[in-house]
Protein backbone atom coordinates (compact mmCIF):
# COMPACT_ATOMS: atom_id res chain seq x y z
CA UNK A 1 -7.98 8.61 17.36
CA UNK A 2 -4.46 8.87 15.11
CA UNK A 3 -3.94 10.15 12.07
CA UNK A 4 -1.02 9.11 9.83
CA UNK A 5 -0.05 10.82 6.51
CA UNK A 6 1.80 8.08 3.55
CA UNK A 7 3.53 9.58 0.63
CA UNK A 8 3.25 6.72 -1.83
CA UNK A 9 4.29 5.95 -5.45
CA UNK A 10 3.53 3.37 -7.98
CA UNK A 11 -0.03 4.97 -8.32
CA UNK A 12 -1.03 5.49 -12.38
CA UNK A 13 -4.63 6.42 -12.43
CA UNK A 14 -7.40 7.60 -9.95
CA UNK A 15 -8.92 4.13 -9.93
CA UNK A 16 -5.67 2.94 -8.43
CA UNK A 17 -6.00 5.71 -5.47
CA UNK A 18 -9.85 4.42 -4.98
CA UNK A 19 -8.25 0.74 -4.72
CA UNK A 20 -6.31 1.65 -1.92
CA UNK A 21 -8.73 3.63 -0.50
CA UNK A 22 -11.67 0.83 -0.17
CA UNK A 23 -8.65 -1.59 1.03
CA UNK A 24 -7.95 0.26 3.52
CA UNK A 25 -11.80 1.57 4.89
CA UNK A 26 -12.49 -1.70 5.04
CA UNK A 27 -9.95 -2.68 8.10
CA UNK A 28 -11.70 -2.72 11.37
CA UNK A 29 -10.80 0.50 13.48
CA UNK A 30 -10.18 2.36 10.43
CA UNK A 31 -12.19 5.61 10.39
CA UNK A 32 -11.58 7.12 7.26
CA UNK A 33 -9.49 7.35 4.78
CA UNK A 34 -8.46 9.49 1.52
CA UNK A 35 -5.66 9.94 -1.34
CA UNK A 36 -4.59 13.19 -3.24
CA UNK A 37 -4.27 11.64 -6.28
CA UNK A 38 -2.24 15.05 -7.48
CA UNK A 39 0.02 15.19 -4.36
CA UNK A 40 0.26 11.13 -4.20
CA UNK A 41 -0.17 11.77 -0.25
CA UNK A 42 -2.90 8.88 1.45
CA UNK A 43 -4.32 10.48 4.83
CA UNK A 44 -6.25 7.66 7.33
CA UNK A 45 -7.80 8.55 10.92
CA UNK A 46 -7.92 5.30 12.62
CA UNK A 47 -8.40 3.56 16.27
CA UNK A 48 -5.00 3.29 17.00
CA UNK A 49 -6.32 0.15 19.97
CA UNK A 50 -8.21 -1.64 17.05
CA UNK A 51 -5.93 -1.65 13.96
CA UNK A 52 -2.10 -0.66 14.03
CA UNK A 53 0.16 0.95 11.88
CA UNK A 54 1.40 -1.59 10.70
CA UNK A 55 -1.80 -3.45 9.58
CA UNK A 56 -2.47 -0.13 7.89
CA UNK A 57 0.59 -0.60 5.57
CA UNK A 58 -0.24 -3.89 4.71
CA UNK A 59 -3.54 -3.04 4.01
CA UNK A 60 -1.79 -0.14 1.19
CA UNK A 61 0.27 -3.02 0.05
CA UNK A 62 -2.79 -5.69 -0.67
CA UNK A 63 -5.04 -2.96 -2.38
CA UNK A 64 -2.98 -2.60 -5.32
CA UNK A 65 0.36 -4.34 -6.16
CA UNK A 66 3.33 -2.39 -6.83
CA UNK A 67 2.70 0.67 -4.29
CA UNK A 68 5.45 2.00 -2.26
CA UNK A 69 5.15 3.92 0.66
CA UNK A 70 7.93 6.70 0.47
CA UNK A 71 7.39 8.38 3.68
CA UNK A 72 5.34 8.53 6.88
CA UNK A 73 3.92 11.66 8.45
CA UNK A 74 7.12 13.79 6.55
CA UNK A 75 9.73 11.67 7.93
CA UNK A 76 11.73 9.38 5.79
CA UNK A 77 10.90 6.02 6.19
CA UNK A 78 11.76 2.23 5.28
CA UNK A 79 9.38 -0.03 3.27
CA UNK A 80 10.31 -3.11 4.05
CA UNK A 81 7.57 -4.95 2.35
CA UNK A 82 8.92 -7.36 -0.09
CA UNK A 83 6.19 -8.76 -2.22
CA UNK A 84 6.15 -12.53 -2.93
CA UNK A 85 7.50 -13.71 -6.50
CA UNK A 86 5.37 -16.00 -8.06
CA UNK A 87 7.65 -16.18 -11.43
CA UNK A 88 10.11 -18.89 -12.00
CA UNK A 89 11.96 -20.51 -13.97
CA UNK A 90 10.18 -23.15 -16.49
CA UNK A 91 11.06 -24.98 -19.61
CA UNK A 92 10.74 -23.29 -23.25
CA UNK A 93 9.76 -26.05 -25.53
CA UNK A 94 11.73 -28.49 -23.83
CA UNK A 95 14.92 -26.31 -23.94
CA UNK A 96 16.20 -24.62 -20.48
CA UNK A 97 16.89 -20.79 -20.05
CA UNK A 98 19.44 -19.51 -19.47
């Protein structure tokens, strides 16, 4: 059993904390999880030989779009998650933009 702490950002409301929450119970090895909606700190006791860290994070970044995970278990760390861009560039009454 592991147990990794995330300080995260990008969280408005205590429905957004529940959304990560349930996204990330329901991965398979995950024991438990829980945010501090007041510290912005997510807390999860998994199976460390059924899910990894890694599918953890991904997990945060699915349940709600636009979270950011500022640190891991107090040491500094580097989100690398990029999420995909589904805006381009179209035509504005037949004139381009710009």
């Amino acid at each position: 059993m592991k147990k990794n702490t995330y300080k995260l950002t990008g969280i408005d409301c205590a429905a957004c904390a529940l959304k990560i929450e349930d996204g990330v119970n329901k991965l398979d090895g995950v024991e438990s999880s829980s945010m501090n909606f007041m510290l912005m700190k997510f807390f999860v006791n998994f199976d460390e030989n059924k899910v990894s860290d890694e599918e953890i994070e991904l997990g945060i970044h699915k349940s709600l779009n636009g979270v950011r995970i500022v640190s891991k278990n107090n040491e500094v760390y580097e989100d690398t998650y990029e999420e995909p861009k589904v805006f381009k560039k179209i035509n504005f009454f037949g004139r381009k933009r710009k």
